[in-house]
Protein backbone atom coordinates (compact mmCIF):
# COMPACT_ATOMS: atom_id res chain seq x y z
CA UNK A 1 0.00 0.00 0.00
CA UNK A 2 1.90 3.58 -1.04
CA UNK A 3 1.66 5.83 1.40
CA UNK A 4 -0.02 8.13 -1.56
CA UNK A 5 -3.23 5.87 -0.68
CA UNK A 6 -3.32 6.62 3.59
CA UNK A 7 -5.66 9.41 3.67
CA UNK A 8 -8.07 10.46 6.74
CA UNK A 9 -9.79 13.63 6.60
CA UNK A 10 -9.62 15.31 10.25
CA UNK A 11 -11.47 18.21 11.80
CA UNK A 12 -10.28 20.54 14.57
CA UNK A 13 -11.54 19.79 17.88
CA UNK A 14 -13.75 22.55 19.24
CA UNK A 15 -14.15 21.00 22.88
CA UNK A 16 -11.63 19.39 24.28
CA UNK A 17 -11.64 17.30 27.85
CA UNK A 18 -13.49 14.54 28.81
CA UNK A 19 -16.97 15.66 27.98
CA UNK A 20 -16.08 16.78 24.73
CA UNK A 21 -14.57 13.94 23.88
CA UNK A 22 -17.30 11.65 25.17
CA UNK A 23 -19.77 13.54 22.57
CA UNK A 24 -17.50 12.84 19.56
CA UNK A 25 -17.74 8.96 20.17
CA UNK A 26 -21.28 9.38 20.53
CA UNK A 27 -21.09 10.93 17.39
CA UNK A 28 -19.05 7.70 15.81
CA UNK A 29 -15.67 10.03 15.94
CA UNK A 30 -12.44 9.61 18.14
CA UNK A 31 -9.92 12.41 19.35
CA UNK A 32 -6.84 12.81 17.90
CA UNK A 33 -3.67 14.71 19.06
CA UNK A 34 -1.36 16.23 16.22
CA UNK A 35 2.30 17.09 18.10
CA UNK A 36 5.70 17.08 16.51
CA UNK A 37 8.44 19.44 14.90
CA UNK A 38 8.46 21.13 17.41
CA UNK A 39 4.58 23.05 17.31
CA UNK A 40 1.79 23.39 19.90
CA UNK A 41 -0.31 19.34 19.99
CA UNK A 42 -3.46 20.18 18.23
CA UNK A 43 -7.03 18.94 18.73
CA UNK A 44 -8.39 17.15 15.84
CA UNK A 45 -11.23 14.49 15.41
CA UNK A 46 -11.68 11.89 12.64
CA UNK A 47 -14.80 9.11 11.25
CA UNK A 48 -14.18 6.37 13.68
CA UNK A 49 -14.91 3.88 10.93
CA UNK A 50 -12.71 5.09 8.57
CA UNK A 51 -10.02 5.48 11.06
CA UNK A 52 -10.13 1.64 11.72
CA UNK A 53 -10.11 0.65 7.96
CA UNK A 54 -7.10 3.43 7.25
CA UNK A 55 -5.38 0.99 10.21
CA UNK A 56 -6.42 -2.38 8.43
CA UNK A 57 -4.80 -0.52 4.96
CA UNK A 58 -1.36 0.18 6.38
CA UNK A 59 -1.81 3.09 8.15
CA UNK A 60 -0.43 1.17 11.90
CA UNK A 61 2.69 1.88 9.79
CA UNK A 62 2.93 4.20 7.27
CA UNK A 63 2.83 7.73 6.45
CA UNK A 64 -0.49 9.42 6.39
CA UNK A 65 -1.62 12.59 4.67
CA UNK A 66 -4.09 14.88 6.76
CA UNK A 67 -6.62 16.82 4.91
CA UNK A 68 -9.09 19.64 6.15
CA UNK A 69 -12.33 20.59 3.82
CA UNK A 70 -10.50 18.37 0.76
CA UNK A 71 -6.77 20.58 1.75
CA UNK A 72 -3.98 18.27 2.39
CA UNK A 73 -2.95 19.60 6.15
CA UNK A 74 -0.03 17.33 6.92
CA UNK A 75 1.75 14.27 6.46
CA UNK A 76 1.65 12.09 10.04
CA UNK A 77 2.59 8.79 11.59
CA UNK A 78 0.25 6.75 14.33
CA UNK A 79 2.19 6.97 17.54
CA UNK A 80 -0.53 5.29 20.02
CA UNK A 81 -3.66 3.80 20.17
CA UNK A 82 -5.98 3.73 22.79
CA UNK A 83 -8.81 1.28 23.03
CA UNK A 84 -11.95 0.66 24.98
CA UNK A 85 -11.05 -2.62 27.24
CA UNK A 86 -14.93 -4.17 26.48
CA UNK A 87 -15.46 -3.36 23.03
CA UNK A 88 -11.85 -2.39 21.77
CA UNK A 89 -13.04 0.05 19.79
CA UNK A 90 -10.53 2.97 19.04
CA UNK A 91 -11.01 5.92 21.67
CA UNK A 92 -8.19 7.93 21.40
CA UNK A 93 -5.25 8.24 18.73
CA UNK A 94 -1.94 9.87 19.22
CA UNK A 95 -0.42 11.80 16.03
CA UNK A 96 3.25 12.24 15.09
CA UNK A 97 3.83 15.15 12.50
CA UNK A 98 6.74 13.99 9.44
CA UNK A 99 7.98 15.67 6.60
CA UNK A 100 7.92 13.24 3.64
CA UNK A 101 11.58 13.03 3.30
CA UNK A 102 12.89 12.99 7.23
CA UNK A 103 14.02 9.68 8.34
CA UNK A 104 11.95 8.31 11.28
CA UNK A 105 11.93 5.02 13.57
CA UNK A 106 9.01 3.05 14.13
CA UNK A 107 7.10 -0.63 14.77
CA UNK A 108 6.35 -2.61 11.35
CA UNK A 109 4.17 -5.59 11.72
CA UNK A 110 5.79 -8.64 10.37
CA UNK A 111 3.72 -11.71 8.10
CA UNK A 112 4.88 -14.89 7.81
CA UNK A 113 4.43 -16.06 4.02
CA UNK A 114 3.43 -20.17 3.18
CA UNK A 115 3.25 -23.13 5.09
CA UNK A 116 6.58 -23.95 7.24
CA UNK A 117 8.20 -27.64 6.39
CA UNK A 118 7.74 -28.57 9.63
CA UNK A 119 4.38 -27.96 9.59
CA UNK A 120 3.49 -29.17 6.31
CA UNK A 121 5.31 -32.54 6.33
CA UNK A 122 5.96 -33.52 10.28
CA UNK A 123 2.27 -31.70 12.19
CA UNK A 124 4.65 -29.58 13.68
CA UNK A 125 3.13 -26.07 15.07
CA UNK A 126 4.10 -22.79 14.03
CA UNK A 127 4.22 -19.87 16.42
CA UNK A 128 4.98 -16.13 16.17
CA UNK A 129 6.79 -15.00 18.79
CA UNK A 130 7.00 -11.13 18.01
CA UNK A 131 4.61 -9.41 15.70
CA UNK A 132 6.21 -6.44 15.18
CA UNK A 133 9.80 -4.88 14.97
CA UNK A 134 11.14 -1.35 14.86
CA UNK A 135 13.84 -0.06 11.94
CA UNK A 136 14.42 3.45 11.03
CA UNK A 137 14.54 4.62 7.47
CA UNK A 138 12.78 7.45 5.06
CA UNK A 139 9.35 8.02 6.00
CA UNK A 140 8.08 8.26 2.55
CA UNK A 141 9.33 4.57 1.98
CA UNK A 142 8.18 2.75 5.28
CA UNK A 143 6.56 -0.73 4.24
CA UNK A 144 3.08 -1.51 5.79
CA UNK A 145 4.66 -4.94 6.86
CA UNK A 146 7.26 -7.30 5.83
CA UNK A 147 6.43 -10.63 5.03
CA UNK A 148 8.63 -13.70 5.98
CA UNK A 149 8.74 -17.11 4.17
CA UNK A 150 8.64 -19.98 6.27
CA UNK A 151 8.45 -22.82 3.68
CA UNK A 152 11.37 -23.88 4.11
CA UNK A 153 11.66 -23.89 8.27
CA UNK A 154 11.45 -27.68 9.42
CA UNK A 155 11.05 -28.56 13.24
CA UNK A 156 13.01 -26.50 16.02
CA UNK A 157 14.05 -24.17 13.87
CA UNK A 158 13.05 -20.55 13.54
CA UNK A 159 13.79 -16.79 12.15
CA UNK A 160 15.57 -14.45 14.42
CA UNK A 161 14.98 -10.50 13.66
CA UNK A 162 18.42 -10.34 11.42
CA UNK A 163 16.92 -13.05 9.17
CA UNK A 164 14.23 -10.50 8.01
CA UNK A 165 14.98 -8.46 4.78
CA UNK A 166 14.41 -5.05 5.04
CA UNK A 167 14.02 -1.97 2.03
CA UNK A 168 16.90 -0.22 0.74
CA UNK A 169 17.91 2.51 3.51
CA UNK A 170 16.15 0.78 6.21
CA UNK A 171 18.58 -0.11 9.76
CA UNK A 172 17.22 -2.94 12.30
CA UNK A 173 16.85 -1.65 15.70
CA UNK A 174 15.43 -4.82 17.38
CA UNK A 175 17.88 -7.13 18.96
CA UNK A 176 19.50 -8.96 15.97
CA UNK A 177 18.85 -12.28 17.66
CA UNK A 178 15.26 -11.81 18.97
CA UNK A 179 13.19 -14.67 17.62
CA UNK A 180 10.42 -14.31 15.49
CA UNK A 181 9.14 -17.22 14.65
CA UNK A 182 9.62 -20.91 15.95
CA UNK A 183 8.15 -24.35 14.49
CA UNK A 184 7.98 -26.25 17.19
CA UNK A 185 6.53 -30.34 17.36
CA UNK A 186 2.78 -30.69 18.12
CA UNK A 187 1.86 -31.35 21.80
CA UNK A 188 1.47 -34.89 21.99
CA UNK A 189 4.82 -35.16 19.57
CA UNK A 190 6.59 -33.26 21.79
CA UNK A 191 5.23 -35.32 24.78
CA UNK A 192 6.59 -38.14 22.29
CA UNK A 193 9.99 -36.87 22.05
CA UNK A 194 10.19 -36.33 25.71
CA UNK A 195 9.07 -40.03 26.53
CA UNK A 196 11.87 -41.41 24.20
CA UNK A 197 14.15 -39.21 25.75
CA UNK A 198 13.26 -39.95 29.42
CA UNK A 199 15.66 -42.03 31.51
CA UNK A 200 13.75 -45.91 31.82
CA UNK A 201 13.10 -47.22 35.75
CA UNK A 202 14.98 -49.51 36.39
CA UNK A 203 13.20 -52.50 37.93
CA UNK A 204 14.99 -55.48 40.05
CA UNK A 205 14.57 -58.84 38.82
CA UNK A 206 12.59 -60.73 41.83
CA UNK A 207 14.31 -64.66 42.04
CA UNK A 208 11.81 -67.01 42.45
CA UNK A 209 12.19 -68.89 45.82
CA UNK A 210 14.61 -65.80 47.17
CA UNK A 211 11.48 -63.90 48.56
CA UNK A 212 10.39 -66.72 50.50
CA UNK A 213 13.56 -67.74 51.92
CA UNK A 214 13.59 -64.28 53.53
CA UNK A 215 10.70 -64.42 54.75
CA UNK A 216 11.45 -67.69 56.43
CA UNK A 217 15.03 -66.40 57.84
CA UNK A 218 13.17 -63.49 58.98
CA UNK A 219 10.77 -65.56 61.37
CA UNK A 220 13.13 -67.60 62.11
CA UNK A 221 15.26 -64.62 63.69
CA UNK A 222 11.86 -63.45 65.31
CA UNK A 223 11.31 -66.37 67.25
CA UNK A 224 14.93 -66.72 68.79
């Protein structure tokens, strides 16, 4: 998705506080903050709805061009989300101001791409670990997420952050060896695995006759 396609027309907030911005959810709108390079945080409001679906597009990610009454107003990044904990609908959005050309850090969700060998040919289970890292790079070329193949990842093996290919002029800035993703064995494989693996009890050969000689030494002791 090019950043040319993130639009979200915003309004300025007239009321601000918690009233006011109790009657712009009422109204299907959230609050948004504006701040950055260096100017006063400004009040703004945007459709809820199309708020969510700018997220769903690439906007968690990418750049986003503001526009008042059709007039392109700035170019932003999402810095925070807040949600409602029942209904997890968006309640409150934090803006970062950018520049088109200015090179910025942030969080890009990451997608793994195909079915992982393991998977595919031993039941094995595959499990993202982190669903996002952060790089830095121009803001005008920041993916909406980068996708990871997987085919060829067999059991106990996995895809640490360095593994991940990033865009021309982009820098990692999570841990090079966080993993990612892991295939891992099912849980009753695994359960498998450990049983073959387990140490075996040891169990001491009774010798016919030998039990009740004892026991017939042992009276035999008792009644002396």
């Amino acid at each position: 998705m090019s950043s040319k396609d993130l639009k979200l027309q915003v309004e300025q907030r007239s009321r601000i506080g918690t009233s006011g911005a109790r009657s712009l959810r009422g109204a299907g709108k959230i609050p948004l903050v504006l701040y950055g390079h260096g100017s006063v945080p400004e009040s703004l409001a945007a459709d809820g709805r199309a708020f969510e679906e700018l997220l769903q597009r690439g906007g968690r990610s990418g750049m986003i061009t503001l526009t008042d009454d059709g007039k392109t107003k700035d170019t932003a990044l999402v810095r925070a989300i807040q949600r409602d904990p029942v209904s997890h609908r968006i309640i409150h959005a934090d803006l970062l101001r950018v520049s088109a050309h200015e090179s910025v850090r942030t969080r890009v969700r990451v997608v793994p791409v195909g079915t992982a060998r393991g998977v595919r040919d031993f039941g094995g289970v595959m499990d993202v670990l982190v669903h996002e890292i952060e790089i830095e790079g121009p803001v005008e070329s920041l993916p909406s997420q980068l996708d990871v193949d997987v085919h060829e990842l067999g059991i106990h093996e996995h895809v640490v952050a360095s593994d991940i290919r990033l865009p021309n002029g982009f820098t990692l800035l999570t841990a090079a060896d966080t993993v990612i993703i892991a295939i891992e064995p099912s849980r009753t494989a695994h359960e498998l695995e450990e049983a073959a693996t387990a140490p075996a009890e040891v169990v001491q050969p009774e010798v016919i006759g030998e039990a009740e000689k004892e026991k017939t030494e042992e009276e035999g002791s008792s009644e002396s």
